[in-house]
Protein backbone atom coordinates (compact mmCIF):
# COMPACT_ATOMS: atom_id res chain seq x y z
CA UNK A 1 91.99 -134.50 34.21
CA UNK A 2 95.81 -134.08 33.34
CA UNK A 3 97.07 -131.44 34.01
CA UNK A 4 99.94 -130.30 31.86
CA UNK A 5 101.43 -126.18 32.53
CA UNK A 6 100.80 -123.31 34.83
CA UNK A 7 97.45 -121.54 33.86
CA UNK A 8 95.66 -118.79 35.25
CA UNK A 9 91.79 -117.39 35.46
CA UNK A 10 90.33 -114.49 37.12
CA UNK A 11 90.96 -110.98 37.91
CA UNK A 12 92.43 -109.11 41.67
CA UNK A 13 89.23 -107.03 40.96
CA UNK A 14 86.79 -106.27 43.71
CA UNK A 15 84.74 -109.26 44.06
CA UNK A 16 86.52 -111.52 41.64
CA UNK A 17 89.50 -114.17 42.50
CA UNK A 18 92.30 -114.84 40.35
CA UNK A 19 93.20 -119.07 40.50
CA UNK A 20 96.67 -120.03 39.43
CA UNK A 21 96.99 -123.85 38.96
CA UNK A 22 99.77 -126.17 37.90
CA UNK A 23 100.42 -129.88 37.62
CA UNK A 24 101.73 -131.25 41.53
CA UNK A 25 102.96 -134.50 42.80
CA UNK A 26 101.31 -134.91 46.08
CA UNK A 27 98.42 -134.34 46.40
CA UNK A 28 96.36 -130.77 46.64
CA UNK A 29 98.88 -127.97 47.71
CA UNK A 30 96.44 -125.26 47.68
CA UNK A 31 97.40 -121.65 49.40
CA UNK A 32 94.68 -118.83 49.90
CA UNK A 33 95.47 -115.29 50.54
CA UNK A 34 91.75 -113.74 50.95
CA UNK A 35 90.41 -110.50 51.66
CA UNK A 36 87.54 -112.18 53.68
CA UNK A 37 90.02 -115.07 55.16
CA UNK A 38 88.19 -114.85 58.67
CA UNK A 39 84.91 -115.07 57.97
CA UNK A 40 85.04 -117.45 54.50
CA UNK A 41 88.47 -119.18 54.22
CA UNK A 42 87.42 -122.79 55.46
CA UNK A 43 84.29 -122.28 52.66
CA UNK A 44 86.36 -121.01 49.98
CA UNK A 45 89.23 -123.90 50.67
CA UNK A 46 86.14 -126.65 50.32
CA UNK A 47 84.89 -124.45 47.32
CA UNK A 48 88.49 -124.99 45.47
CA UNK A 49 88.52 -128.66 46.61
CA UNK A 50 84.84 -129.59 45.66
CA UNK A 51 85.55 -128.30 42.52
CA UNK A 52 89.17 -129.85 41.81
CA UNK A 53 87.44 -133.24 43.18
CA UNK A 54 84.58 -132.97 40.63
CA UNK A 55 87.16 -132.57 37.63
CA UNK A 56 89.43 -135.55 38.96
CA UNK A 57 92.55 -133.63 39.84
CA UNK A 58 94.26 -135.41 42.23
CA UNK A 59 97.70 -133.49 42.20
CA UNK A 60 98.36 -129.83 41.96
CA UNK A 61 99.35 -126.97 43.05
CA UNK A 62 96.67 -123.92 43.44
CA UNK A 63 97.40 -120.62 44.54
CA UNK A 64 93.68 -118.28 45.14
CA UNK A 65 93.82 -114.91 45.94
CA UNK A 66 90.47 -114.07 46.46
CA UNK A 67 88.96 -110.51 46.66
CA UNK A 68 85.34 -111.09 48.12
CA UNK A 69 84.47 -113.59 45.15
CA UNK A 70 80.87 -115.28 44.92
CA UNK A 71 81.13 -119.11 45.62
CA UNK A 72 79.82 -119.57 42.10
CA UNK A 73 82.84 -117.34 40.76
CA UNK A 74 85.47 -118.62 42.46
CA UNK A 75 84.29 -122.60 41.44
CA UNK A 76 84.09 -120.71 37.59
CA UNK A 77 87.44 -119.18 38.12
CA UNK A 78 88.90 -123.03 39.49
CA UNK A 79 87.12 -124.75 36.42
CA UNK A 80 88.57 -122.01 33.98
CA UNK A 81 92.00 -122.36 34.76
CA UNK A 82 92.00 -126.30 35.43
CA UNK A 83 91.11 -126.47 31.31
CA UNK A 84 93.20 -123.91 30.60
CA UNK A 85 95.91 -126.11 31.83
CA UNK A 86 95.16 -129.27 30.82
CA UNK A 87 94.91 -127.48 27.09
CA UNK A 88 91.65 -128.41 26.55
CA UNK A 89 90.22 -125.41 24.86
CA UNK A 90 86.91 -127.11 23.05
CA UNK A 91 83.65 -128.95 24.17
CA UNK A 92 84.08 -128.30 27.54
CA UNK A 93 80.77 -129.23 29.00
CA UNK A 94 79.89 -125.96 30.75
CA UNK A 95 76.45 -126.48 31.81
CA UNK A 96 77.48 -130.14 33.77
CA UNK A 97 79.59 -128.35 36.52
């Protein structure tokens, strides 16, 4: 996936994450700021890179800021704003991821 502008998805509600993502040069530059850093960050950093991996992005930058999120919610959050800024806004096969 191409990545084209800086897109966004989520909330900074309670048990939500917001994902900012934008097109990079090398590599994954991801940053976390988490409200459960200690006890999840290594699983939410594989979370965001499982998920970037499965939608072949290879360079970006991601910023998470992560407010107790479900794994499941923060890969939908990841997903959500990957599309949003590659600009593809139809047939995005939901139900493969």
């Amino acid at each position: 996936m191409q990545l084209i502008n800086r897109a966004m998805a989520g909330t900074l509600e309670s048990s939500d994450a917001q994902i900012s993502i934008a097109p990079g040069k090398d590599g994954i530059v991801l940053h976390i700021q988490s409200t459960v850093q200690n006890q999840y960050g290594r699983a939410i950093k594989q979370s965001v890179l499982d998920t970037l991996s499965k939608l072949g992005i290879e360079n970006a930058e991601v910023d998470v800021n992560d407010r107790g999120a479900l794994e499941c919610t923060l890969r939908a959050r990841v997903e959500c704003a990957a599309y949003r800024s590659a600009g593809i806004e139809a047939g995005i096969p939901w139900e493969e991821m």
